[in-house]
Each structure stands twice: as C-alpha cells, then as structure tokens.
Protein backbone atom coordinates (compact mmCIF):
# COMPACT_ATOMS: atom_id res chain seq x y z
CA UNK A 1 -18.56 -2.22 11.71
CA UNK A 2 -17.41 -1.07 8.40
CA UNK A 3 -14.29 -2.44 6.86
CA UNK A 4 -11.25 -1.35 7.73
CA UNK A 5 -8.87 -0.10 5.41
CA UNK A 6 -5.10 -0.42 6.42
CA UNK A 7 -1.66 1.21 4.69
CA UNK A 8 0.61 -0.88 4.67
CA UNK A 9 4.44 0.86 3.98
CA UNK A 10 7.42 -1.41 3.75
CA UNK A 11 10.08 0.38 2.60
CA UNK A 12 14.10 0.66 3.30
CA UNK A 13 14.72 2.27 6.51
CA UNK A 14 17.80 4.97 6.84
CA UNK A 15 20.05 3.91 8.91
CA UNK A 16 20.70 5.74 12.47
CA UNK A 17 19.02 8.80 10.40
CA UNK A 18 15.89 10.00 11.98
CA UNK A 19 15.83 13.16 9.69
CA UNK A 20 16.09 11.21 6.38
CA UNK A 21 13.56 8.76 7.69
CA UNK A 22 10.96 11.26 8.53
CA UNK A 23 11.49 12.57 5.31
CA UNK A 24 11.32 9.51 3.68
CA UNK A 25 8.58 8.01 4.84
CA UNK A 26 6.41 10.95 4.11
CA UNK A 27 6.96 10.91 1.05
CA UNK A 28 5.79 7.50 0.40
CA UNK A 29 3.02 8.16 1.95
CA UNK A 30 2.26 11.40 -0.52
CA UNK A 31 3.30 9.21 -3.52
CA UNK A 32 0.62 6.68 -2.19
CA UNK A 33 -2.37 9.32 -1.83
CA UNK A 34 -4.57 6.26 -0.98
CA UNK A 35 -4.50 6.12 2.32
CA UNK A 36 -6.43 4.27 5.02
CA UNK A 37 -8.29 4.47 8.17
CA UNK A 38 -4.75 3.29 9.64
CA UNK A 39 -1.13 3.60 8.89
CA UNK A 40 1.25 0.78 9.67
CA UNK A 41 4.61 1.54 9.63
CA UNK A 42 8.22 -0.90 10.55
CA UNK A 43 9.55 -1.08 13.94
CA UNK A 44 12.02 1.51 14.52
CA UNK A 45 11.37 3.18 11.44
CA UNK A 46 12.89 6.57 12.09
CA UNK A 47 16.45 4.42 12.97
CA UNK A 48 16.38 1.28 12.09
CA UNK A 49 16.96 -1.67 14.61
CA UNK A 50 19.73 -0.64 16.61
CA UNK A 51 21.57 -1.29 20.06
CA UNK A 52 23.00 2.23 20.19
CA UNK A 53 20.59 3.63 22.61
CA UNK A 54 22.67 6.29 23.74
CA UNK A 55 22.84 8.20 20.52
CA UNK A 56 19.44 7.38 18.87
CA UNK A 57 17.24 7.11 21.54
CA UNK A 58 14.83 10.15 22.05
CA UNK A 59 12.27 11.66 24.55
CA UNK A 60 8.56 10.34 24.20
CA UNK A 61 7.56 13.73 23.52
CA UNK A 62 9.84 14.43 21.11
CA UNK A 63 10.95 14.68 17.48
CA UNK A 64 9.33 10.89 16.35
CA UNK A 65 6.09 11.33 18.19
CA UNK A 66 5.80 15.25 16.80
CA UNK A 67 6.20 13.68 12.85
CA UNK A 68 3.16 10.62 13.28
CA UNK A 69 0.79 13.30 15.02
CA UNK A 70 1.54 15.50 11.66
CA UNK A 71 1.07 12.69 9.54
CA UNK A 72 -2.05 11.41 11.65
CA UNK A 73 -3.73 14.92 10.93
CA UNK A 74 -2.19 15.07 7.61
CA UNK A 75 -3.54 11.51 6.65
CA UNK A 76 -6.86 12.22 8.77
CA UNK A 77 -5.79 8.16 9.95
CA UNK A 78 -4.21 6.69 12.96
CA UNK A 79 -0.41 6.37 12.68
CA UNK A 80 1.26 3.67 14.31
CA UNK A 81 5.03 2.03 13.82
CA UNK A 82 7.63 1.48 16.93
CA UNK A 83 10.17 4.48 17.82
CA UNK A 84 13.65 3.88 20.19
CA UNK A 85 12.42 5.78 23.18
CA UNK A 86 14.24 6.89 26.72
CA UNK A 87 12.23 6.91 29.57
CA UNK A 88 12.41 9.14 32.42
CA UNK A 89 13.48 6.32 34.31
CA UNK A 90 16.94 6.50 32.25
CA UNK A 91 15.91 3.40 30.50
CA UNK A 92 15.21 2.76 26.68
CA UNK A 93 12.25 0.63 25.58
CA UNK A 94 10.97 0.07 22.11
CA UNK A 95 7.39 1.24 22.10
CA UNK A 96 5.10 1.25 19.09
CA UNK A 97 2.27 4.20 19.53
CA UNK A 98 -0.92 4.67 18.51
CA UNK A 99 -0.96 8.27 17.40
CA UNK A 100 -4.76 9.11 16.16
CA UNK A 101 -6.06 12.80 14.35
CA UNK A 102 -6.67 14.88 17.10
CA UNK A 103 -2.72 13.91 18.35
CA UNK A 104 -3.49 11.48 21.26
CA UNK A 105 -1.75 8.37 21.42
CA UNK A 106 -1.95 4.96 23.07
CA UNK A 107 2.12 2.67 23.55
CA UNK A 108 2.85 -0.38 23.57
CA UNK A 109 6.60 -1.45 24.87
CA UNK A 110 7.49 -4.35 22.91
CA UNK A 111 7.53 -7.25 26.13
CA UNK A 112 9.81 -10.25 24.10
CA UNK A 113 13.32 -8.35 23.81
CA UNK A 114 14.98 -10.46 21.01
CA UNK A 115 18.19 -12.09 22.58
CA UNK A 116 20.01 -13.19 20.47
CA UNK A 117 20.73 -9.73 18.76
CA UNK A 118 21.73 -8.40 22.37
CA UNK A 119 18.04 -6.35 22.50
CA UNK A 120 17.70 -7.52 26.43
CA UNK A 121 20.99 -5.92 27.50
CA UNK A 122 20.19 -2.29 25.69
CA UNK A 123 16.35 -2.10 26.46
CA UNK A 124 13.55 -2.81 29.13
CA UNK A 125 10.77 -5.03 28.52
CA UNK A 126 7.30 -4.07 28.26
CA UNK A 127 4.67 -6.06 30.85
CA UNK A 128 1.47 -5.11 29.81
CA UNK A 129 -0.21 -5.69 25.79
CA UNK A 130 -2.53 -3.17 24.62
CA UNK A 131 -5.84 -3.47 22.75
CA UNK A 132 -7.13 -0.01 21.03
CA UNK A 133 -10.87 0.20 19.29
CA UNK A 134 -10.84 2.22 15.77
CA UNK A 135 -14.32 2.45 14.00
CA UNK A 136 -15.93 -0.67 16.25
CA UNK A 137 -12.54 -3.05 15.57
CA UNK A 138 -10.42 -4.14 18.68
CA UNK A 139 -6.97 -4.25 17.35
CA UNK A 140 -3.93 -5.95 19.18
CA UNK A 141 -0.46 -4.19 17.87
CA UNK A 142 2.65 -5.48 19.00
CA UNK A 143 6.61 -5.87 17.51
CA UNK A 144 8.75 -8.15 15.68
CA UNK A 145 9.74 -11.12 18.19
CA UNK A 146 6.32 -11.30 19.78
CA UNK A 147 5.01 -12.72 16.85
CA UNK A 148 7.19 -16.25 17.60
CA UNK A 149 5.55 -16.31 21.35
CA UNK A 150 1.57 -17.50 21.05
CA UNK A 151 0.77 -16.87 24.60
CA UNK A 152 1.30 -13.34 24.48
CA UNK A 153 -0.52 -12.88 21.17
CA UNK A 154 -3.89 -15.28 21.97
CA UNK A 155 -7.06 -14.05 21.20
CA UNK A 156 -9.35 -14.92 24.46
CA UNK A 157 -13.02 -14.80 24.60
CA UNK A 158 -14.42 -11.24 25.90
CA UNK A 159 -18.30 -11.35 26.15
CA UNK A 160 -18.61 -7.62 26.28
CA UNK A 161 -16.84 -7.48 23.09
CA UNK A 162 -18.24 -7.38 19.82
CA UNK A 163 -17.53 -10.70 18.49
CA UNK A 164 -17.25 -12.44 21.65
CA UNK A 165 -13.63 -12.10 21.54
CA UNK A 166 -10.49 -9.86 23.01
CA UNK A 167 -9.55 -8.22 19.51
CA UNK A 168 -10.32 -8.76 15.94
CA UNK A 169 -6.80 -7.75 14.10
CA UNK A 170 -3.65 -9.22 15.52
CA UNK A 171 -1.20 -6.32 14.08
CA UNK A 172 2.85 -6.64 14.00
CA UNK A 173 5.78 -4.61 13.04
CA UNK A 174 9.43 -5.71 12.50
CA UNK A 175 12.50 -5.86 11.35
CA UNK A 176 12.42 -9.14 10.75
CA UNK A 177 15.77 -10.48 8.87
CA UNK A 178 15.70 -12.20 5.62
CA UNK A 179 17.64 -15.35 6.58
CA UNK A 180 14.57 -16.03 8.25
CA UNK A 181 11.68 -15.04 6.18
CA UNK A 182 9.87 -18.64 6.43
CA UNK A 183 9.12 -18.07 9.88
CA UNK A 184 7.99 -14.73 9.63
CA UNK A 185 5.51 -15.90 6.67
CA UNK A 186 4.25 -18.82 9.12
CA UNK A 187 3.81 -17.43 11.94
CA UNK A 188 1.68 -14.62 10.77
CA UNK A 189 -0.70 -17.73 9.30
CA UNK A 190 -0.60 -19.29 12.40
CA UNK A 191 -1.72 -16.54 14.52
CA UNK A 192 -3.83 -15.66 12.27
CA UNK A 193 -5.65 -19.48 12.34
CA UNK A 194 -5.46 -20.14 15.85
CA UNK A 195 -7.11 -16.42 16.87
CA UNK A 196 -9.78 -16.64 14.29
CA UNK A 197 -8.61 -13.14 13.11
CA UNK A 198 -7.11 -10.62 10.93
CA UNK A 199 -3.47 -10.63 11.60
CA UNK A 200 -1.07 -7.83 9.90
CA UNK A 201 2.62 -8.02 9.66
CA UNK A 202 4.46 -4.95 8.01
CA UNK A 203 8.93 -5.39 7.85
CA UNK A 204 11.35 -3.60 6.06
CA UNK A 205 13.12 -4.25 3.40
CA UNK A 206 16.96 -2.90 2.33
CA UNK A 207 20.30 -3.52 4.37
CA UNK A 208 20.74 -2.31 7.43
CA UNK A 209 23.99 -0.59 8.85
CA UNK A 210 24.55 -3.74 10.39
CA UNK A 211 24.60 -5.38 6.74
CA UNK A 212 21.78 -7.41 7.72
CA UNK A 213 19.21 -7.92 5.17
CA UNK A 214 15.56 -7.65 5.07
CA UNK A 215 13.17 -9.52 2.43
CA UNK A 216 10.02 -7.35 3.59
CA UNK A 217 6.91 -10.36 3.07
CA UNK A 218 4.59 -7.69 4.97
CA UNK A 219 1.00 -9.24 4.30
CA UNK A 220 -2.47 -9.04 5.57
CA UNK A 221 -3.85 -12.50 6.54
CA UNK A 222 -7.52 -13.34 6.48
CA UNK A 223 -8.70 -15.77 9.48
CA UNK A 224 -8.41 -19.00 7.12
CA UNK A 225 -4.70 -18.14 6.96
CA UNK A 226 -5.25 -16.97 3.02
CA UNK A 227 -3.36 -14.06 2.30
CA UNK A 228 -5.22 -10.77 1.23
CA UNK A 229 -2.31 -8.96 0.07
CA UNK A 230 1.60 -10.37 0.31
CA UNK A 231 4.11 -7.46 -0.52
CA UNK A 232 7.39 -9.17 -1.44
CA UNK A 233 10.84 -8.03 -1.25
CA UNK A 234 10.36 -4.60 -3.29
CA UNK A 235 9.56 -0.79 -1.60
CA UNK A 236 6.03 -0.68 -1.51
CA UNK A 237 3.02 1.03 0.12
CA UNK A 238 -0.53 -1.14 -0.08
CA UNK A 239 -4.06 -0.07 0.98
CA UNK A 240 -5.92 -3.42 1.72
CA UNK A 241 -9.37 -3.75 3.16
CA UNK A 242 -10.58 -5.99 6.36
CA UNK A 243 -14.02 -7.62 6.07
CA UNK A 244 -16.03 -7.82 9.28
CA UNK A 245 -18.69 -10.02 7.86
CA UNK A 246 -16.43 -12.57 6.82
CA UNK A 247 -14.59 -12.69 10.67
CA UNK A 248 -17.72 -12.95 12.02
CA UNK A 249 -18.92 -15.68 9.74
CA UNK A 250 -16.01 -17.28 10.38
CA UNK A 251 -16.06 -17.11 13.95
CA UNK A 252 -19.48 -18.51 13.98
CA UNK A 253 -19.42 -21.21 11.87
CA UNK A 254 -15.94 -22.14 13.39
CA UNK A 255 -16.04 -21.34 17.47
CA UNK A 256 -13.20 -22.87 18.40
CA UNK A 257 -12.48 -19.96 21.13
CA UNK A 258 -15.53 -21.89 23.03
CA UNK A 259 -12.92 -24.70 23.42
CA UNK A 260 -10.18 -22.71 24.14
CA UNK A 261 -7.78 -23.28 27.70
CA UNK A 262 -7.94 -20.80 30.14
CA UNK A 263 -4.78 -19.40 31.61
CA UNK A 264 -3.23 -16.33 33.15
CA UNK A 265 -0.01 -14.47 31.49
CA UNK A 266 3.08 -14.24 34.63
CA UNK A 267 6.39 -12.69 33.71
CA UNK A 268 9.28 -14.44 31.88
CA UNK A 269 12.22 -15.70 34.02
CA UNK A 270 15.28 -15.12 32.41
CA UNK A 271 18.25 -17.40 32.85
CA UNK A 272 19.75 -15.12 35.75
CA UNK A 273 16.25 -15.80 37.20
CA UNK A 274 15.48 -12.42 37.18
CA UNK A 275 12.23 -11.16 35.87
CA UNK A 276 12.90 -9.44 32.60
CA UNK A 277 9.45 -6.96 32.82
C-alpha cells in the first residue's frame, strides 16, 4: 500500500441547478490542478439537498453519472459524491457512486433517510453498505445522516483483509447544516477512534434554496482522532495524504477490534412498523 491521496472539494452548491453545478464544480477542480488518487465531492452536489424529486431527480445513466465518468478520465482518479437518482422502480434514492477511469462505477443508496427534514417520505432507503478497494485500501463511503448511526458504520474484523479489518477509510458526504456543526466535527472523531481508521467527511458550504446554512468543517481524521486537514467554513479544494504505516501501527499496537462484540445488521423498524429498506 502506498498512501492515498484524496481531493477534498467543499464548495457552495447551486441550487436545483444541475447545469451550473457541473460547471462549477469542474472548474474547481481545474483551478486545483492537484488532484488525487480520489475525488470526494458533497452529497447531492449537482442539486443540492432537496425533496423535489419529481423535477430534479434523473436516470442513473444519465446527465450526473455522464459528468464524474468525464471528470474520472479527465482527473485519471476515481470520482465519487451522491446524485438524486430515479429508479426504474419509479422510486428516488440518494446514491453516492464510485465512478473510476475506465467509466465503471460501484453505488451506494444512502440506508438512514434523515427524518426530520421529510427525506423518508420523498426517497427509498438503501439496505446494503458497500466497501470498494483502490490501490490495496478498502474504503467504506456512505452519506450525511449515517455518520450519527455507529452500527452501520463499524469497522469489523475481516481476516482475509489486509489489516485484519473490513475497510481502512470510513468516507462521508453531506449536507450537513451549520446549526449543527459540533456534531458533525464529533462524530467524524468518533468513528474515526472507535474503527481504528481513516475517516473522511466532505459538506458544503453556502445557503441553500431552503435558506439553510452550511459551515462546511470537511476534514480528514487520522485513527487517534487528530485531524490531518480541517477545511473551515470558506470554498475550498484540499489534496491530503493517508498513511498506511501509521494505520497499521496503530492497529497493532492498539487491537481493540480483537475485543470487539459481534453482531448482525437487521433492518430499521420505523414507527408505522414498517421496514424502511
């Protein structure tokens, strides 16, 4: 394993403007030129976070997955940030995807739909998390309101893995509001601690068209819970470098997975006592 260098682009999503976004966001990424082995873009970057399914949602192979296979081969790097997407089903999920260089892709439906914004009434819930490999590192990505639920986001042991574990960077994106930036900045420590891992969190900044505001905080964590880089509340696109050696120190000196509970993931009952996957 090599380290693994990650682009990091928080910036102020257009609202309900898939167009300007696209446009947008490659820019920043031009203006960067130092770009990674992987870029890490918002959730619902090309609309911003939005209940309006009928009008913004798109087709999986469509307009949003078309721009991050351009950018993938443009950038020679995997692309991944969370789209509004309409399945054939009729239903609309939010599903991050993994788009690599040669234009294959790997999704992820985000599985904790955040209530309390109405997200459970407009979209279906994903059931399954995803783990992708990208030069020898198992990386777990997964969106906004997953980061508050530790179950769904623990690291497990894996003996076939490298590391003896299920993934080595625990990776989120979000729109994650500004009234409560403390628990996005704690949580990301805390998963990072308790997995004995990397773990990435990259939110927008700006106002939304719902006037909500966003204070950004994207940051790379190290397994200690020390942060490698911390972006703050400004537009900004960071390249910022993993260490294997030190997560595998770590993980040696410190096995705490040995003396980890075993348990098995069911679905969530919601209070109609319906499953919500």
């Amino acid at each position: 394993m090599q380290p693994l260098r990650l682009t990091l682009v928080q910036a102020d999503t257009r609202w309900h403007d898939a167009a300007s976004n696209r446009a947008y966001y490659r820019e920043l990424l031009h203006r960067h030129g130092e770009i990674g082995d992987l870029v890490v873009l918002p959730e619902m970057f090309l609309t911003g976070f939005t209940n309006e399914t009928d009008s913004q949602a798109e087709p999986l192979e469509g307009p949003g997955l078309d721009w991050m296979r351009a950018r993938a081969a443009e950038c020679d790097a995997v692309v991944t940030g969370s789209l509004v997407i309409r399945r054939e089903d009729g239903q609309s999920v939010n599903r991050l995807l993994w788009v690599r260089p040669d234009g294959s892709f790997a999704q992820y439906d985000k599985r904790h739909l955040f209530r309390m914004a109405g997200e459970h009434h407009h979209y279906a819930a994903g059931a399954s998390p995803l783990t992708v490999e990208l030069h020898g590192w198992r990386v777990r990505p997964l969106v906004c309101y997953d980061l508050r639920f530790p179950v769904w986001s623990r690291n497990r042991r894996c003996a076939g893995a490298r590391g003896g574990m299920d993934y080595d960077v625990l990776l989120y994106v979000a729109n994650w509001p500004a009234p409560r930036r403390t628990a996005w900045r704690t949580l990301l420590r805390a998963r990072a601690i308790e997995n004995l891992g990397y773990c990435v969190g990259v939110n927008r900044v700006g106002t939304d068209g719902n006037d909500v505001p966003y204070a950004g905080d994207s940051a790379a964590i190290d397994p200690l819970g020390e942060s490698l880089v911390d972006l703050g509340e400004q537009e900004l696109v960071v390249t910022v470098s993993l260490d294997p050696e030190s997560l595998m120190s770590h993980r040696q000196r410190f096995p705490a997975w040995m003396d980890a509970d075993t348990f098995a993931l069911g679905d969530p009952v919601g209070t109609d006592g319906d499953t919500t996957s």
